[in-house]
PDB file of N, CA and C in Angstrom:
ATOM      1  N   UNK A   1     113.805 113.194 129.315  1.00  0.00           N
ATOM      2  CA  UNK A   1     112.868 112.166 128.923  1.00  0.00           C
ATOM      3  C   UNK A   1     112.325 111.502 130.180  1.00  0.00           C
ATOM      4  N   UNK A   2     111.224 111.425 130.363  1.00  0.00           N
ATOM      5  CA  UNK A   2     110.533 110.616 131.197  1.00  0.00           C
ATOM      6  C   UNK A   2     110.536 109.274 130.948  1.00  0.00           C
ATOM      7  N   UNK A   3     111.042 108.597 132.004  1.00  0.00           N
ATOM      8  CA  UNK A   3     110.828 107.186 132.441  1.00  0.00           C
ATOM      9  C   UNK A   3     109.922 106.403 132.679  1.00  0.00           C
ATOM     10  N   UNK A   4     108.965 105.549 131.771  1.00  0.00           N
ATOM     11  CA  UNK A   4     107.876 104.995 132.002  1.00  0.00           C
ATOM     12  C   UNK A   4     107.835 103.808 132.646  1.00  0.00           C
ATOM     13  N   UNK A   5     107.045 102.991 133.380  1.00  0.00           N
ATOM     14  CA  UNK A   5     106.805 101.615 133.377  1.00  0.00           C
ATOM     15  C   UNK A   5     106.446 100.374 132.572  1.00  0.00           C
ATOM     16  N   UNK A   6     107.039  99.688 132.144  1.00  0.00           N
ATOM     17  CA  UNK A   6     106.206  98.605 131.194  1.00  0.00           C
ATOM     18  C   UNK A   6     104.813  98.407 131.206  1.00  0.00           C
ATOM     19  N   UNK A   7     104.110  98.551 132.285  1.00  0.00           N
ATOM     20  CA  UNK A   7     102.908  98.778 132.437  1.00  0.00           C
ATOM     21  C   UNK A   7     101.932 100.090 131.564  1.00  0.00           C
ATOM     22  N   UNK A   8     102.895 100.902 131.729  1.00  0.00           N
ATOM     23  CA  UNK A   8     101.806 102.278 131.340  1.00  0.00           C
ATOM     24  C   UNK A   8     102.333 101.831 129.507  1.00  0.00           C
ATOM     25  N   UNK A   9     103.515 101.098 128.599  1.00  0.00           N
ATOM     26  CA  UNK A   9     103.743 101.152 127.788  1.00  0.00           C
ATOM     27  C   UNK A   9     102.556 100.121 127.453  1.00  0.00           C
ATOM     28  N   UNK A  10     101.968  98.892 128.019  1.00  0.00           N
ATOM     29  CA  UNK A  10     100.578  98.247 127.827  1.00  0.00           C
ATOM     30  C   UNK A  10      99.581  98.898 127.708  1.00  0.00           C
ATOM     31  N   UNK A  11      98.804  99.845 127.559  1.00  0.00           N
ATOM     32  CA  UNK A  11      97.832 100.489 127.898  1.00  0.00           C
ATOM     33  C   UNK A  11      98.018 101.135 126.532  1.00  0.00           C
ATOM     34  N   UNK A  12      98.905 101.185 125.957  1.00  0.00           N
ATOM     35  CA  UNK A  12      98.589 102.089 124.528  1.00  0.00           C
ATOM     36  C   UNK A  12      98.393 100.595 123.331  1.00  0.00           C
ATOM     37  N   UNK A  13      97.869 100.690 122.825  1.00  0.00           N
ATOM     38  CA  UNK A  13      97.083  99.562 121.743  1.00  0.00           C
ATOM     39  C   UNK A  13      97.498 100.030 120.678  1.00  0.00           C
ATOM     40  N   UNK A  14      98.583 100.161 120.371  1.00  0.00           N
ATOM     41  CA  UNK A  14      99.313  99.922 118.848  1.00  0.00           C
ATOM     42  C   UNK A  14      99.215  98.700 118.064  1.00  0.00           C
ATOM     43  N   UNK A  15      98.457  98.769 117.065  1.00  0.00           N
ATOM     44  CA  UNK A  15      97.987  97.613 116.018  1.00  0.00           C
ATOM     45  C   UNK A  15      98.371  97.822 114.642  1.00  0.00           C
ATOM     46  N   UNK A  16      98.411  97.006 113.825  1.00  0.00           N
ATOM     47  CA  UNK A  16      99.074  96.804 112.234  1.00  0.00           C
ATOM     48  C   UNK A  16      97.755  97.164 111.711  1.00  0.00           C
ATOM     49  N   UNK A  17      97.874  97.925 110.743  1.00  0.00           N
ATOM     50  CA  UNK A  17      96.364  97.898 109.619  1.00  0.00           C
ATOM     51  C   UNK A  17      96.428  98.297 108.402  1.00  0.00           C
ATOM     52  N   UNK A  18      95.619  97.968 107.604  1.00  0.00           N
ATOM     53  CA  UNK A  18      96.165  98.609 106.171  1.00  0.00           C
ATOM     54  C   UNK A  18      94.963  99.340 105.716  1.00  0.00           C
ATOM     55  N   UNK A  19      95.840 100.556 104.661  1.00  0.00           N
ATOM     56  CA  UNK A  19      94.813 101.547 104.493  1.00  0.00           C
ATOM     57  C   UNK A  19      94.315 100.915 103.200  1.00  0.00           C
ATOM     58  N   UNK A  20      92.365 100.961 102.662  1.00  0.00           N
ATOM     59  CA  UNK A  20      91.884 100.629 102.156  1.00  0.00           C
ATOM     60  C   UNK A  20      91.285 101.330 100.995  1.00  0.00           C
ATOM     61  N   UNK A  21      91.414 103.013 102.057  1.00  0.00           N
ATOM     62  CA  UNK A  21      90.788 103.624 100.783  1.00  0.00           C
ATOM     63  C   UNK A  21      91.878 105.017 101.584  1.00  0.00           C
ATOM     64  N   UNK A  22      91.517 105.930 100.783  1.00  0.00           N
ATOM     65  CA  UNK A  22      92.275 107.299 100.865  1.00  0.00           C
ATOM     66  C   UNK A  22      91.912 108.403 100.094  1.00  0.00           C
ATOM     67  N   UNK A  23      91.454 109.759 100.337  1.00  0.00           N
ATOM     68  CA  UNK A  23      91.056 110.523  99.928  1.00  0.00           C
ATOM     69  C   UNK A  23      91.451 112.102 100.634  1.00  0.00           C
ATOM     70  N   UNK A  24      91.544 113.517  99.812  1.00  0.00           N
ATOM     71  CA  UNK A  24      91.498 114.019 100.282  1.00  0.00           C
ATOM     72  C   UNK A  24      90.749 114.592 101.292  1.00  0.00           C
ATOM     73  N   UNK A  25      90.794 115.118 102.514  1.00  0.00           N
ATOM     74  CA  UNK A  25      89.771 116.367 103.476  1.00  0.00           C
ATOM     75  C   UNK A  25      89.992 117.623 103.169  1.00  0.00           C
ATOM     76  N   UNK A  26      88.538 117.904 102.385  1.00  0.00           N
ATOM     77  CA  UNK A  26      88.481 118.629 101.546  1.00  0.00           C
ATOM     78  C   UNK A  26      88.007 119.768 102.638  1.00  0.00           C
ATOM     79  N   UNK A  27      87.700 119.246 104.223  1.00  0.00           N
ATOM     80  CA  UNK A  27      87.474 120.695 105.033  1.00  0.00           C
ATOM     81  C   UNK A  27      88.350 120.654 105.599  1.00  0.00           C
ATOM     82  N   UNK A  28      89.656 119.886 106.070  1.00  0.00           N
ATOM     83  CA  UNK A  28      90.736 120.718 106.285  1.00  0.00           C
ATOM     84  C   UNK A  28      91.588 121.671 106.403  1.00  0.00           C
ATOM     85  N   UNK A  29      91.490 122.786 107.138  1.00  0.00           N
ATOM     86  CA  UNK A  29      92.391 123.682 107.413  1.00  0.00           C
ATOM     87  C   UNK A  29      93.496 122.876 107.115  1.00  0.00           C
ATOM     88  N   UNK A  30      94.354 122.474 106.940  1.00  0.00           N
ATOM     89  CA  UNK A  30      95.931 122.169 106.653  1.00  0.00           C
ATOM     90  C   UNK A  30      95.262 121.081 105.475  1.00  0.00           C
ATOM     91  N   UNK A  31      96.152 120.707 104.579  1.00  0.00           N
ATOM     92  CA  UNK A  31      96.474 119.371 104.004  1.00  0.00           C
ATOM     93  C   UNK A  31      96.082 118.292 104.591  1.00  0.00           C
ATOM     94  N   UNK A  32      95.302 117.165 103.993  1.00  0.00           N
ATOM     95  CA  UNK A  32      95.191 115.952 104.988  1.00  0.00           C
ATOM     96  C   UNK A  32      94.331 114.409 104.099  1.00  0.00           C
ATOM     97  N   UNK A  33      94.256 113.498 104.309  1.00  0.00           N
ATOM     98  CA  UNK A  33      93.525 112.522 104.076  1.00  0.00           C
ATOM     99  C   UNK A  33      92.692 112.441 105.160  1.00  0.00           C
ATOM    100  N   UNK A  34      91.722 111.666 104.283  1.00  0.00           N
ATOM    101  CA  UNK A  34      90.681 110.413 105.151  1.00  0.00           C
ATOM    102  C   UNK A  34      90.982 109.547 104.984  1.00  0.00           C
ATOM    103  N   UNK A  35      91.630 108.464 105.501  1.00  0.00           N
ATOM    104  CA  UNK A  35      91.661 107.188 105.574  1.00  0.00           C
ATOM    105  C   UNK A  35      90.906 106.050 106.133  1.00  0.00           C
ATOM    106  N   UNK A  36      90.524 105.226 105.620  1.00  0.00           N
ATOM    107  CA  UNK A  36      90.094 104.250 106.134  1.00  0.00           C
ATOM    108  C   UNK A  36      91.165 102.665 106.656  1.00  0.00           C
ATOM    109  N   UNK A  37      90.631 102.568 107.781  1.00  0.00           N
ATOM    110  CA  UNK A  37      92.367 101.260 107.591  1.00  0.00           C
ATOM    111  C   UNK A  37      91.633 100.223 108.100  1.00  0.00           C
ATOM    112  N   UNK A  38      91.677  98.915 107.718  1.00  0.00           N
ATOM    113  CA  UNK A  38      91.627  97.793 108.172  1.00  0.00           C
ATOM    114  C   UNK A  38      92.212  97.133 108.990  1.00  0.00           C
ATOM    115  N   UNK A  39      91.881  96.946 110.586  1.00  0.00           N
ATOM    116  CA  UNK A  39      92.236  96.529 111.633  1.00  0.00           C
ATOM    117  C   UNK A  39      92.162  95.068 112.267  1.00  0.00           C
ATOM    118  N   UNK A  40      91.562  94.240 111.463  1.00  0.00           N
ATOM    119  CA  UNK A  40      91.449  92.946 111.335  1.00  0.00           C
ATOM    120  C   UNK A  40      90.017  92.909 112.242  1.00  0.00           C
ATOM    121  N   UNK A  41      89.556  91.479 111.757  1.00  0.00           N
ATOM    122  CA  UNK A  41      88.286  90.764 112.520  1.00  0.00           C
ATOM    123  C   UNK A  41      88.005  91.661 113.852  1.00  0.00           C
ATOM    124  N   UNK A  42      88.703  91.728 114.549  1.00  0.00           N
ATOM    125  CA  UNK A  42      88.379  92.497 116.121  1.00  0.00           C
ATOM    126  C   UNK A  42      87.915  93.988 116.299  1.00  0.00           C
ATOM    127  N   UNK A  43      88.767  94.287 115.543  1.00  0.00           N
ATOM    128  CA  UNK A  43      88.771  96.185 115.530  1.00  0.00           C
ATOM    129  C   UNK A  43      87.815  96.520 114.064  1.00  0.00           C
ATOM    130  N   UNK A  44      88.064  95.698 113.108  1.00  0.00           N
ATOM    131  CA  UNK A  44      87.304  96.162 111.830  1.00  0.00           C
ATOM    132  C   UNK A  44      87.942  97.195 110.981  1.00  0.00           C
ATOM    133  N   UNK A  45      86.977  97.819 110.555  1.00  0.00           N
ATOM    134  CA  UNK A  45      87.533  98.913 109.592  1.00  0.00           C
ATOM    135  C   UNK A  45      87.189 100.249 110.530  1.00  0.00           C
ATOM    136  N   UNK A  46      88.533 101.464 110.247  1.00  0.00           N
ATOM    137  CA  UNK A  46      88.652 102.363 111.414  1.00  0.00           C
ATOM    138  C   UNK A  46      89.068 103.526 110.334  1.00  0.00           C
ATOM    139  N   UNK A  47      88.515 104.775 110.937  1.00  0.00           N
ATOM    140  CA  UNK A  47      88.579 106.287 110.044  1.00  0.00           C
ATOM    141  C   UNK A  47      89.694 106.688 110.468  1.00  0.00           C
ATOM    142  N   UNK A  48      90.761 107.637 110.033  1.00  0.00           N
ATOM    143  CA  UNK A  48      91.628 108.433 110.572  1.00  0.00           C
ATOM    144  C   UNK A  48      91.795 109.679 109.910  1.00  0.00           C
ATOM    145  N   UNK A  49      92.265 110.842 110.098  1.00  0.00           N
ATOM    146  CA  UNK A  49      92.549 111.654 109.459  1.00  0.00           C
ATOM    147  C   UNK A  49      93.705 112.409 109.720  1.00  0.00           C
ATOM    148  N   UNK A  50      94.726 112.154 108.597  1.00  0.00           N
ATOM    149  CA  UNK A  50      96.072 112.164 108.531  1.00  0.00           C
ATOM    150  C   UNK A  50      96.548 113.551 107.839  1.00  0.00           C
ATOM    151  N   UNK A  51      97.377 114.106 108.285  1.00  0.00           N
ATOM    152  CA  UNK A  51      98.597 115.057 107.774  1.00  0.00           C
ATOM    153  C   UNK A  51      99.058 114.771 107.002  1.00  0.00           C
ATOM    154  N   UNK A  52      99.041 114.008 106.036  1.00  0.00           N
ATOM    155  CA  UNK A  52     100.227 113.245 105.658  1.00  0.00           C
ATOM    156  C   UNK A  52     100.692 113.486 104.358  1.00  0.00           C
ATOM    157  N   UNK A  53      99.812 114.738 103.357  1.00  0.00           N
ATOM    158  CA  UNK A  53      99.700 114.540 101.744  1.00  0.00           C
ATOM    159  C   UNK A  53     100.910 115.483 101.700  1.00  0.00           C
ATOM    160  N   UNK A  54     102.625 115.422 102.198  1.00  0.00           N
ATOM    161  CA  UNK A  54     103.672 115.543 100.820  1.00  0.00           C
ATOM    162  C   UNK A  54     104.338 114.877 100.683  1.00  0.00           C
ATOM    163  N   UNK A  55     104.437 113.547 101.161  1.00  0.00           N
ATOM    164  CA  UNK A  55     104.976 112.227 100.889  1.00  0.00           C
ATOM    165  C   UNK A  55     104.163 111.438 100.162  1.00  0.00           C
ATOM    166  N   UNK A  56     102.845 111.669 100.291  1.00  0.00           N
ATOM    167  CA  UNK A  56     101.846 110.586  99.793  1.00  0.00           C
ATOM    168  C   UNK A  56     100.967 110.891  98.901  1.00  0.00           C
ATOM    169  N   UNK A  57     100.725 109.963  97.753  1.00  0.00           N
ATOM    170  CA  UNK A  57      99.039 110.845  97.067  1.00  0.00           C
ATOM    171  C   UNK A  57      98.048 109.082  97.220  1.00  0.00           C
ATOM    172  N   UNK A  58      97.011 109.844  97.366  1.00  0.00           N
ATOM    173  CA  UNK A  58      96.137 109.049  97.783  1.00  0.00           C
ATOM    174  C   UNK A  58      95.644 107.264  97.401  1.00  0.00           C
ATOM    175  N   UNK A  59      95.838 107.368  96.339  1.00  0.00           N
ATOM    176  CA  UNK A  59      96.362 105.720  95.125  1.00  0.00           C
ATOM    177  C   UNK A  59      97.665 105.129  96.088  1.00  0.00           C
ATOM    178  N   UNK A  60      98.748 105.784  96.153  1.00  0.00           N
ATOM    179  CA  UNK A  60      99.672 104.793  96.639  1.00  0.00           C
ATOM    180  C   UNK A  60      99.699 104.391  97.988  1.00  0.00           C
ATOM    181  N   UNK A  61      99.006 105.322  99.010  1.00  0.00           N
ATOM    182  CA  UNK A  61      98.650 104.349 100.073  1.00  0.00           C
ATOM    183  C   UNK A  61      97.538 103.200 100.153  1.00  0.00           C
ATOM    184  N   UNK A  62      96.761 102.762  99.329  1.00  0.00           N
ATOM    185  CA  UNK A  62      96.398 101.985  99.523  1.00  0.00           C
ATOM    186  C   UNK A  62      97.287 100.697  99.022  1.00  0.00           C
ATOM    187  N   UNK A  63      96.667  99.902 100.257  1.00  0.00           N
ATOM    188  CA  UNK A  63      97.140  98.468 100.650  1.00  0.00           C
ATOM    189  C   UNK A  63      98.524  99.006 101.576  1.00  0.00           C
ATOM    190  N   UNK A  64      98.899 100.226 101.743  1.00  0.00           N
ATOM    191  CA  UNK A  64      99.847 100.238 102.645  1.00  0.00           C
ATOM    192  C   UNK A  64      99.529  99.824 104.421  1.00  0.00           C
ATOM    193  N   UNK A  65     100.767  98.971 104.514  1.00  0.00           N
ATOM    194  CA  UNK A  65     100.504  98.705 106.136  1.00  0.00           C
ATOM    195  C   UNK A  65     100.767  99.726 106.980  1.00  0.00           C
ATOM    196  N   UNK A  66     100.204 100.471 107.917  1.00  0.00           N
ATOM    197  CA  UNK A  66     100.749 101.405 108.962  1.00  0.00           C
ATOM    198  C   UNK A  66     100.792 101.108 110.545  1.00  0.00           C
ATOM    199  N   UNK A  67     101.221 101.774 111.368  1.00  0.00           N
ATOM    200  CA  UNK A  67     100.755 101.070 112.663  1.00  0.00           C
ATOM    201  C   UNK A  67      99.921 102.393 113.316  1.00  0.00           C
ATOM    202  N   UNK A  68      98.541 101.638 113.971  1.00  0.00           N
ATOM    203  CA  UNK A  68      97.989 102.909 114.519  1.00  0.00           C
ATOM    204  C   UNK A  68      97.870 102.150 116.079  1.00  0.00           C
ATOM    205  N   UNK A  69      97.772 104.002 116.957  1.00  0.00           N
ATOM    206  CA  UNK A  69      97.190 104.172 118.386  1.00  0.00           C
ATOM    207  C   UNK A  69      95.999 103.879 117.867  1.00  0.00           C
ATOM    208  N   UNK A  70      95.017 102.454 118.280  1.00  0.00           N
ATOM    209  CA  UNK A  70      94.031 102.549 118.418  1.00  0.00           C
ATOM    210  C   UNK A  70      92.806 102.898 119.376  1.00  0.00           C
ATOM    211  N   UNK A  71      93.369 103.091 121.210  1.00  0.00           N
ATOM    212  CA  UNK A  71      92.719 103.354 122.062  1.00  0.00           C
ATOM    213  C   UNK A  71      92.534 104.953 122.264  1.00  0.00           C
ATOM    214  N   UNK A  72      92.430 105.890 121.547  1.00  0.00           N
ATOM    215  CA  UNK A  72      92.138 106.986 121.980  1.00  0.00           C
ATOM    216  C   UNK A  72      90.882 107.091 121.789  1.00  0.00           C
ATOM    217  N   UNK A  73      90.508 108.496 122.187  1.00  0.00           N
ATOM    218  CA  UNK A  73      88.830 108.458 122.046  1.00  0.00           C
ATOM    219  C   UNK A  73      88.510 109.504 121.141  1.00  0.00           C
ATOM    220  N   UNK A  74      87.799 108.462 119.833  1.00  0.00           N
ATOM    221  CA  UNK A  74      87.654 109.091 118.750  1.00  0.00           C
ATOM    222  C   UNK A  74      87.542 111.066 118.708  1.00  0.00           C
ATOM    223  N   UNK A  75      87.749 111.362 117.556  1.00  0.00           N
ATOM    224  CA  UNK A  75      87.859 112.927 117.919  1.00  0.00           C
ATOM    225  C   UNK A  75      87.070 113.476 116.651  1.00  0.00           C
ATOM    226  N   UNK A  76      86.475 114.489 116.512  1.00  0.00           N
ATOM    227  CA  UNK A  76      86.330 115.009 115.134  1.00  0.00           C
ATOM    228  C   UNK A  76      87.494 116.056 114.687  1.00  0.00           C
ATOM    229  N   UNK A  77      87.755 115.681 113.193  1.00  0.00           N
ATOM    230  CA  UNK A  77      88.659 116.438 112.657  1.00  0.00           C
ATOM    231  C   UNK A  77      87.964 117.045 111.240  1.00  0.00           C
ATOM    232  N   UNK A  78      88.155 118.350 111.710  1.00  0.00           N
ATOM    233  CA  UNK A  78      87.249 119.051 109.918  1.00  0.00           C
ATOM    234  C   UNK A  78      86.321 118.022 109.217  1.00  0.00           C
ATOM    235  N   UNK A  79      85.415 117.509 110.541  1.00  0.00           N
ATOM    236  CA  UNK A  79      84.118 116.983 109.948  1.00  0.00           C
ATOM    237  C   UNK A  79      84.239 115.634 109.860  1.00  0.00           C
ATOM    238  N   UNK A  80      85.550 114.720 110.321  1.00  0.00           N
ATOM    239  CA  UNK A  80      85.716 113.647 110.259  1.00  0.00           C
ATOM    240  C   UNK A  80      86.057 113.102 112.346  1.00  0.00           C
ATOM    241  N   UNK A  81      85.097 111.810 111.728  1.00  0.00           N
ATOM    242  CA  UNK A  81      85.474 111.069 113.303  1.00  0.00           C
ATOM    243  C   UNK A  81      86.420 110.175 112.922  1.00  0.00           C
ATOM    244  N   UNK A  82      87.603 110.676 113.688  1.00  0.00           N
ATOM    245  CA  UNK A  82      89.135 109.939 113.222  1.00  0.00           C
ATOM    246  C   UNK A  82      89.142 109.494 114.558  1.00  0.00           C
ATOM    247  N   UNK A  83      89.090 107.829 114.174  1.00  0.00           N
ATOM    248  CA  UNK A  83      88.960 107.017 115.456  1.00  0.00           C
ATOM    249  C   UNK A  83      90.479 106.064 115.496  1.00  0.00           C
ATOM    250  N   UNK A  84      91.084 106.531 114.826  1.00  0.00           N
ATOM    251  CA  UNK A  84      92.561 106.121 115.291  1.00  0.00           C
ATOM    252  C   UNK A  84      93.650 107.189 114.581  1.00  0.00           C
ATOM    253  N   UNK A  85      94.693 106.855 114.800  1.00  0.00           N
ATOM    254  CA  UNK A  85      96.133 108.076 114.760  1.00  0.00           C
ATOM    255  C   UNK A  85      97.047 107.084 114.419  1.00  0.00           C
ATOM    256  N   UNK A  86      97.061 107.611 113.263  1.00  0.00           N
ATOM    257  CA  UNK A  86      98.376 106.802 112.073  1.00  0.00           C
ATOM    258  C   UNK A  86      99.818 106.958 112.435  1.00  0.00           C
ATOM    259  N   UNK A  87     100.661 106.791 112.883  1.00  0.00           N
ATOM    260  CA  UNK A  87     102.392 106.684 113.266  1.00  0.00           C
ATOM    261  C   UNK A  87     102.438 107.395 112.222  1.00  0.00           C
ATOM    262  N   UNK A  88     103.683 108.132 112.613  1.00  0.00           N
ATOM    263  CA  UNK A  88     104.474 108.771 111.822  1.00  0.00           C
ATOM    264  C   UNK A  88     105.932 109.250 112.564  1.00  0.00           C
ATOM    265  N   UNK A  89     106.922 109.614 111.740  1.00  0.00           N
ATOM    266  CA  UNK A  89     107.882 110.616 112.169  1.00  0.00           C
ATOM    267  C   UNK A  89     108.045 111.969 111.067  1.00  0.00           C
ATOM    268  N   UNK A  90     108.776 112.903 111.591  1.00  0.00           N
ATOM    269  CA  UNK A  90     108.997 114.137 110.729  1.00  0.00           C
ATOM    270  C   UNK A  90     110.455 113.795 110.816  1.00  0.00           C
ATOM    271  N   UNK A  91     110.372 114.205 109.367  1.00  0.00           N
ATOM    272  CA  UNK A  91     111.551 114.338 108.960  1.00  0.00           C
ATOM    273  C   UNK A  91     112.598 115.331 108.725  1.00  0.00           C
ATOM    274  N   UNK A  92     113.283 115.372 108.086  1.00  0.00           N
ATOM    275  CA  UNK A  92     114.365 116.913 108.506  1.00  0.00           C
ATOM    276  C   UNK A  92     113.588 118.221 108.128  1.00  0.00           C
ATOM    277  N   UNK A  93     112.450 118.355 106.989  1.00  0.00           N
ATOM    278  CA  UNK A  93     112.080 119.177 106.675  1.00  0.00           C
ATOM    279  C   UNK A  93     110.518 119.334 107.222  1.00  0.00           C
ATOM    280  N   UNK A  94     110.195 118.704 108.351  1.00  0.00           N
ATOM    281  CA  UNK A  94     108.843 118.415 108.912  1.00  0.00           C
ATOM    282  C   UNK A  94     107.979 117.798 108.723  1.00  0.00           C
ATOM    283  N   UNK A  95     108.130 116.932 107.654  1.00  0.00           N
ATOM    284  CA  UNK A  95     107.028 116.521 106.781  1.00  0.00           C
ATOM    285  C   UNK A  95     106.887 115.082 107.133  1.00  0.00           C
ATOM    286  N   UNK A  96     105.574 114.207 107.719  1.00  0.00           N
ATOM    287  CA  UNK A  96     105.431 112.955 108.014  1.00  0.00           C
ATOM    288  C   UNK A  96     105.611 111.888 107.438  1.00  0.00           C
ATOM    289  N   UNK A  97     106.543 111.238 107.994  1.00  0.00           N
ATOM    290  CA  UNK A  97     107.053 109.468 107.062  1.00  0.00           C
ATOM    291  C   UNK A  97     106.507 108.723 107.737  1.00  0.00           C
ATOM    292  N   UNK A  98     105.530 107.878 107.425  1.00  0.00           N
ATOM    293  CA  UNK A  98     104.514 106.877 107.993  1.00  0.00           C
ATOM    294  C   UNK A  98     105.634 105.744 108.373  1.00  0.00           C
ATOM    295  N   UNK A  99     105.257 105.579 109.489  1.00  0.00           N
ATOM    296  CA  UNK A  99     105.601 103.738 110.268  1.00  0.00           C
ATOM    297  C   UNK A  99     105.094 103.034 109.702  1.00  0.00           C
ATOM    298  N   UNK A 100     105.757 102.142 109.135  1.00  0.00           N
ATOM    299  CA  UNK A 100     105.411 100.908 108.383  1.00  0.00           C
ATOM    300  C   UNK A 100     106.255  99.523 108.439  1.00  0.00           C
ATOM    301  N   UNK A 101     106.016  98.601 108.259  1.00  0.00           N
ATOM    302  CA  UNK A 101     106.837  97.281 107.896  1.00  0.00           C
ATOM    303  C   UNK A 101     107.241  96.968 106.817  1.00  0.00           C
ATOM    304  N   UNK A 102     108.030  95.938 107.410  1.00  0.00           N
ATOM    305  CA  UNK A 102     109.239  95.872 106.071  1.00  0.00           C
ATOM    306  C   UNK A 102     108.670  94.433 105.275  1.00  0.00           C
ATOM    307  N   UNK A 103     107.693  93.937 106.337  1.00  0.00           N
ATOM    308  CA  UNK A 103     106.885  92.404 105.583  1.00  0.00           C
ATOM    309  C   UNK A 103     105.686  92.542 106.014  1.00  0.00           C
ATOM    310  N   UNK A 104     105.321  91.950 104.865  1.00  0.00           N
ATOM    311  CA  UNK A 104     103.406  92.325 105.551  1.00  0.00           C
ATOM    312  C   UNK A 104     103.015  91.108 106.828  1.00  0.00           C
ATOM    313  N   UNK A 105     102.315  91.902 107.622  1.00  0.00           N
ATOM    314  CA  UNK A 105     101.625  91.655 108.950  1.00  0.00           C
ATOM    315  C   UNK A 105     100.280  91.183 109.118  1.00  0.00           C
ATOM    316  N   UNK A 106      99.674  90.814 109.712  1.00  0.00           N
ATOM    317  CA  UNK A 106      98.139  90.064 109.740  1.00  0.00           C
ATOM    318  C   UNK A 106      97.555  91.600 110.449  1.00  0.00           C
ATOM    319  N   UNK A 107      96.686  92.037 109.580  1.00  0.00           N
ATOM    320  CA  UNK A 107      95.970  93.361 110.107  1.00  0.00           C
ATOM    321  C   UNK A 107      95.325  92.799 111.969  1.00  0.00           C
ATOM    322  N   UNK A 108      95.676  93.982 112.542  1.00  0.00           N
ATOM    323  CA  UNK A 108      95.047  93.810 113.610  1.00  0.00           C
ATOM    324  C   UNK A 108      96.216  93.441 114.867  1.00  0.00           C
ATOM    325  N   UNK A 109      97.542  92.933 114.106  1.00  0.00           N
ATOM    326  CA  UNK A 109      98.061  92.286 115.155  1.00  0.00           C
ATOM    327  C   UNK A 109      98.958  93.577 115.582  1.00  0.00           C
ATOM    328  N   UNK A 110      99.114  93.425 117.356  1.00  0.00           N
ATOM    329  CA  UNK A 110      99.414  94.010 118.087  1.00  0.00           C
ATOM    330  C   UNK A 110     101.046  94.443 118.369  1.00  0.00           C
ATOM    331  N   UNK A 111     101.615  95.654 118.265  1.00  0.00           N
ATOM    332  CA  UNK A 111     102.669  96.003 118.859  1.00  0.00           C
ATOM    333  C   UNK A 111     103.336  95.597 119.678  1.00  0.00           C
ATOM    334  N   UNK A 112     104.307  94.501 120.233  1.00  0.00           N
ATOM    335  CA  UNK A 112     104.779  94.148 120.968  1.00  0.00           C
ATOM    336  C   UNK A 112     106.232  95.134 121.737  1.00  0.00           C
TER     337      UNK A 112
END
């Protein structure tokens, strides 16, 4: 494992947001949503496009809180500009369990 600086751990913009809407990507090569997440007053509302449909169907993430990398530079994914990257871990069988909180958070606020 590489040893970082507290410094280079500043530079990544991990923020609270909640997803608003959710739908399949229907041009997806793999399984996936479109999400939309709400990033509060500053950041606004932000696209992503997630891996995420065998834990999830699209109704129950909304209003879910997640935490996203918001500083990358947007990308297209099967036709979508996914301008942030939803947390996750895999789990024993590979499959993504979204980062989330255990109390709801003020969208937007920052990873400490």
């Amino acid at each position: 494992m590489d040893i970082i600086e507290w410094s280079d751990f500043e530079k990544v913009e991990l923020r609270v947001g909640t997803i608003v809407e959710a739908a399949p990507n229907e041009k997806a090569r793999k399984p996936a949503y479109v999400l939309k997440v709400d990033l509060g007053a500053e950041l606004g509302l932000r696209t992503s496009s997630a891996q995420i449909t065998d834990h999830y169907e699209p109704d129950a993430l909304i209003g879910r809180q997640v935490l996203c990398v918001c500083n990358f530079e947007p990308k297209r994914i099967a036709g979508v500009k996914s301008e942030v990257l939803v947390t996750g871990a895999h789990d024993a069988e590979g499959r993504v369990v979204l980062a989330g909180f255990e109390h709801p958070v003020p969208n937007g606020t920052r990873l400490l």
